[in-house]
N, C-alpha and C. Protein backbone atom coordinates (compact mmCIF):
# COMPACT_ATOMS: atom_id res chain seq x y z
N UNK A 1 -55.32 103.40 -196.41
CA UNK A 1 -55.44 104.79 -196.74
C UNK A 1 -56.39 105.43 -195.74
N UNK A 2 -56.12 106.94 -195.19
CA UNK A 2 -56.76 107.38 -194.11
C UNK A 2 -58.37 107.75 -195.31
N UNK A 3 -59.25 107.62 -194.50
CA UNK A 3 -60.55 108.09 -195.16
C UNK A 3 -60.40 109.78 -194.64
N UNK A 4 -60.81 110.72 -195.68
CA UNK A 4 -61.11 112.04 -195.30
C UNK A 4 -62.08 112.27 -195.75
N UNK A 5 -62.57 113.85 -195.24
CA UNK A 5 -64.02 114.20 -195.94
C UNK A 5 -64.16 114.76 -197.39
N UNK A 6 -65.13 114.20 -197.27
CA UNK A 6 -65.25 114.35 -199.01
C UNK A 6 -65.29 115.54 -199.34
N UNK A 7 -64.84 115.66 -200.51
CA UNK A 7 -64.29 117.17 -201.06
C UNK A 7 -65.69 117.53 -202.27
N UNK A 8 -66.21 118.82 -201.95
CA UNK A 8 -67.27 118.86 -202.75
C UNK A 8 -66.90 119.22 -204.40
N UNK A 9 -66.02 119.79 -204.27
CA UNK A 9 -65.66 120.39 -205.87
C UNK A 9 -63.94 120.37 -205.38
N UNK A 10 -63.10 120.17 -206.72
CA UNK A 10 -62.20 120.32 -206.91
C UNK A 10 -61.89 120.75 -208.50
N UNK A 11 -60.76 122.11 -208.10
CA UNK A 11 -60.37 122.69 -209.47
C UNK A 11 -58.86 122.91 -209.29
N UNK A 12 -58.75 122.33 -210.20
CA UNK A 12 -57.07 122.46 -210.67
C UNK A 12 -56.26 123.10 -211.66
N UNK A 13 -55.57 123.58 -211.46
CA UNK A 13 -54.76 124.46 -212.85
C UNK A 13 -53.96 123.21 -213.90
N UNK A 14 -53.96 123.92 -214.86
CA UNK A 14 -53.46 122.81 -215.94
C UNK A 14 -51.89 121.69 -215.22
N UNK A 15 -51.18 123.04 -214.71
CA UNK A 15 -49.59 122.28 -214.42
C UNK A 15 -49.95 121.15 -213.46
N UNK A 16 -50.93 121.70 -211.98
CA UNK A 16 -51.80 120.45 -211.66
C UNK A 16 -52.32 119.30 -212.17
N UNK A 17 -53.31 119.85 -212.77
CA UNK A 17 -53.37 118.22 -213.37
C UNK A 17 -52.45 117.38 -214.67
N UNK A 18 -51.61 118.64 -214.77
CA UNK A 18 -50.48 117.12 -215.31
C UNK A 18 -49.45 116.83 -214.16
N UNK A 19 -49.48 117.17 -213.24
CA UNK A 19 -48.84 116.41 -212.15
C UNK A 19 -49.68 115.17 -211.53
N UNK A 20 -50.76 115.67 -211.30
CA UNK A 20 -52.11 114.48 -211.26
C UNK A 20 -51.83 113.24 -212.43
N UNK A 21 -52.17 113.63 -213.81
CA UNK A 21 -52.54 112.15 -214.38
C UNK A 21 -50.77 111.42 -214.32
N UNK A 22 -49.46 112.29 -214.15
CA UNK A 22 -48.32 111.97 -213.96
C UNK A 22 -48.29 110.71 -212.37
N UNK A 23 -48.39 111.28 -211.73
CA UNK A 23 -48.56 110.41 -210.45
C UNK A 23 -49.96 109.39 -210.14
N UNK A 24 -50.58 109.56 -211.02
CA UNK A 24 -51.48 108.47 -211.16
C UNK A 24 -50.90 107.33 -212.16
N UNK A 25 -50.48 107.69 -212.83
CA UNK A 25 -49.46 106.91 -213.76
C UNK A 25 -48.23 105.67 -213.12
N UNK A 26 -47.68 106.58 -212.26
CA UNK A 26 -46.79 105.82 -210.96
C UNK A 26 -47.20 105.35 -210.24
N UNK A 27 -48.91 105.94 -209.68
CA UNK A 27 -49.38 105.33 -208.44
C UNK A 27 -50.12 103.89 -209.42
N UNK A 28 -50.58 103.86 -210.33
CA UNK A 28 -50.87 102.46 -211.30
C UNK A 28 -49.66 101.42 -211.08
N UNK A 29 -48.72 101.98 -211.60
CA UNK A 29 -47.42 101.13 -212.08
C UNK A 29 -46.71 100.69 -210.49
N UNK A 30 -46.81 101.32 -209.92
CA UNK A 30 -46.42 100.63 -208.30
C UNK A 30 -47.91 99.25 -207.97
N UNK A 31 -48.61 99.66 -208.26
CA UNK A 31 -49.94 98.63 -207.76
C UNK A 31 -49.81 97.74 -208.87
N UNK A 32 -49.21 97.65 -210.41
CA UNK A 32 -49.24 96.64 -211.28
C UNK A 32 -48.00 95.69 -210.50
N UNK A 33 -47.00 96.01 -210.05
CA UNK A 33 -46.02 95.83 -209.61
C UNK A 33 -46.07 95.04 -208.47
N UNK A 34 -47.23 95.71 -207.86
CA UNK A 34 -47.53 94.19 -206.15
C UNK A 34 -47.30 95.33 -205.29
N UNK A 35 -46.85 96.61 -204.82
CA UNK A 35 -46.37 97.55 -204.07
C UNK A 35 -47.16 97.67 -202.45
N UNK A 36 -48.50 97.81 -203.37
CA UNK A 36 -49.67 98.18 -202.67
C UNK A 36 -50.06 97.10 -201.81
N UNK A 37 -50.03 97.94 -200.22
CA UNK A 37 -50.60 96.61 -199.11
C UNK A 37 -51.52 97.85 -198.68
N UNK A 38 -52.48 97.31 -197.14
CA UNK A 38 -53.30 98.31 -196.72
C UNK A 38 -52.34 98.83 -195.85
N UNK A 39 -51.17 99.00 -195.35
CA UNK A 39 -50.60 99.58 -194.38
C UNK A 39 -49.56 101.15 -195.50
N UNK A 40 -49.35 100.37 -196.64
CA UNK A 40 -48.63 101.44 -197.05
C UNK A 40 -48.92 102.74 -198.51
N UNK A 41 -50.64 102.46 -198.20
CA UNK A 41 -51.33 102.71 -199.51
C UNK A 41 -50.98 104.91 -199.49
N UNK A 42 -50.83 105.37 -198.10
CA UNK A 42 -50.82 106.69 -198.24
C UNK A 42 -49.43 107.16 -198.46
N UNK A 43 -48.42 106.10 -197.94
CA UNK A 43 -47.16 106.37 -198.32
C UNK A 43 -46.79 106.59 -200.12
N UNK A 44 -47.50 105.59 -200.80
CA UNK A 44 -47.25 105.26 -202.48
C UNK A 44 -48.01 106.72 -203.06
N UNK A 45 -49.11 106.90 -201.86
CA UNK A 45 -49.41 108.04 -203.17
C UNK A 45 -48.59 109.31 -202.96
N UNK A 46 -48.25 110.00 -201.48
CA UNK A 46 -47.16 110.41 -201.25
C UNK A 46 -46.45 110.50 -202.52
N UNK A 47 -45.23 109.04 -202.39
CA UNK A 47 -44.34 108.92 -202.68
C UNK A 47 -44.74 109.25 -204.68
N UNK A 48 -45.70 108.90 -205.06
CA UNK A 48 -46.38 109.29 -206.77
C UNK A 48 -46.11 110.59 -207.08
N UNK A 49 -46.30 111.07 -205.94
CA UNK A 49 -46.78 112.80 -206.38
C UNK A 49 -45.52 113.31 -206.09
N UNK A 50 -44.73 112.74 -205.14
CA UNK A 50 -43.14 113.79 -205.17
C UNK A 50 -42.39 113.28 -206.59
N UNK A 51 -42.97 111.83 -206.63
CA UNK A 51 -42.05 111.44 -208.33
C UNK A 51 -42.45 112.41 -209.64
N UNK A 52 -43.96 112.24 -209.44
CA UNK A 52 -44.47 113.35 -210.61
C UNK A 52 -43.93 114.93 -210.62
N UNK A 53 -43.77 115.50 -208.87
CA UNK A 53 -43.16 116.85 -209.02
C UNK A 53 -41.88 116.73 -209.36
N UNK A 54 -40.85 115.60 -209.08
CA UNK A 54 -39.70 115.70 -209.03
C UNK A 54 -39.65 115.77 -211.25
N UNK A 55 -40.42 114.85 -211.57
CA UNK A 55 -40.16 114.68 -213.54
C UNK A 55 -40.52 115.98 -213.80
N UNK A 56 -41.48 116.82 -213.42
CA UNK A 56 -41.98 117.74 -213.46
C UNK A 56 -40.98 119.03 -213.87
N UNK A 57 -40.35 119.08 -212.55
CA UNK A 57 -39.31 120.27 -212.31
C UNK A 57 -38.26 119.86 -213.10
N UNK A 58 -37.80 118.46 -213.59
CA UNK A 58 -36.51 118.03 -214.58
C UNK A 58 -36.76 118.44 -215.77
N UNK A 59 -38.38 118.27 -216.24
CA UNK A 59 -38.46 118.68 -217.41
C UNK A 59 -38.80 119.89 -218.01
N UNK A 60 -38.69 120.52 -217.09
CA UNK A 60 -38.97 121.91 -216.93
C UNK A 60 -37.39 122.75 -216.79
N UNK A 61 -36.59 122.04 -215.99
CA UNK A 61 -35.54 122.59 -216.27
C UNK A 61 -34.13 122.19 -217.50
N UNK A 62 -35.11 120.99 -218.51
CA UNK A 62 -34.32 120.08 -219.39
C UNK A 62 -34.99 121.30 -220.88
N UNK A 63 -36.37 121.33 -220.52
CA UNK A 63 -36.66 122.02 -221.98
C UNK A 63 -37.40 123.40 -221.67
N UNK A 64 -36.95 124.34 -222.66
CA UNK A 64 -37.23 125.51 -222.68
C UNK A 64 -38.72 125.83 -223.22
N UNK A 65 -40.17 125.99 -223.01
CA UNK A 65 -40.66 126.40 -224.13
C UNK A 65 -40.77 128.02 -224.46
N UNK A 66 -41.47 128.35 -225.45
CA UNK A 66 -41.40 129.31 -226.26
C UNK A 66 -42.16 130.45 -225.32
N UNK A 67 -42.67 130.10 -224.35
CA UNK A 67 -42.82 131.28 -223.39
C UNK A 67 -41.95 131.71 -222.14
N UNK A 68 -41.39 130.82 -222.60
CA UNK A 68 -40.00 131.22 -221.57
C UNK A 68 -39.08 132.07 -222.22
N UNK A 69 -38.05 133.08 -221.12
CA UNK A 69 -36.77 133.79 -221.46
C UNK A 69 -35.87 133.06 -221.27
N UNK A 70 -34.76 132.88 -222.62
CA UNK A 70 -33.40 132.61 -221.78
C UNK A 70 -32.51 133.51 -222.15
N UNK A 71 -31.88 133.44 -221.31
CA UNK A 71 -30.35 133.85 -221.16
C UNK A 71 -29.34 133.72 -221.30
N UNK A 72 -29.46 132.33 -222.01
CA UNK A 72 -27.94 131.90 -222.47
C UNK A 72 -27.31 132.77 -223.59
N UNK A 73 -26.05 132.88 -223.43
CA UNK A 73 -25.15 133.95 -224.20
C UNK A 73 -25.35 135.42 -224.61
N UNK A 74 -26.13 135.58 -223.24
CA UNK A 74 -25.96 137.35 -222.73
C UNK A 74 -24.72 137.74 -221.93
N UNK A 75 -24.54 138.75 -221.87
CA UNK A 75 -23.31 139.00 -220.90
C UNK A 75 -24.43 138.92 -219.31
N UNK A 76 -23.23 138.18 -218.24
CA UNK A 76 -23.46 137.98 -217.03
C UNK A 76 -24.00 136.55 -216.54
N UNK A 77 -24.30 135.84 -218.01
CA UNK A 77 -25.04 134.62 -217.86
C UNK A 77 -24.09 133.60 -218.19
């Protein structure tokens, strides 16, 4: 993993950090798994966080909540 500079404060919005503890979740379960070497440690987390956006946007487009509009069975829809 590349070392960067340390970040003094970090703030995140809620949808953030459930994409966070989501891809920490994957980035665990790939390293329980054996995944993790030192050559491919920036690729997995990469690859965590597009899995977490990708569940993210499915479940977002699988369930409606109650602050959302829909449109189903308007005219034009």
């Amino acid at each position: 993993m590349t070392i960067r500079e340390p970040i003094a404060a970090l703030t995140l919005e809620p949808t953030e950090m459930a994409v966070l503890h989501a891809a920490s979740r994957i980035f665990s379960a790939l390293i329980a798994a054996g995944r993790l070497d030192d050559r491919n440690a920036d690729e997995l987390v990469d690859y965590s966080v597009r899995m977490a956006v990708a569940l993210a946007r499915e479940s977002d487009h699988a369930v409606e909540s109650d602050g959302e509009v829909s449109t189903h069975g308007m005219l034009g829809s």
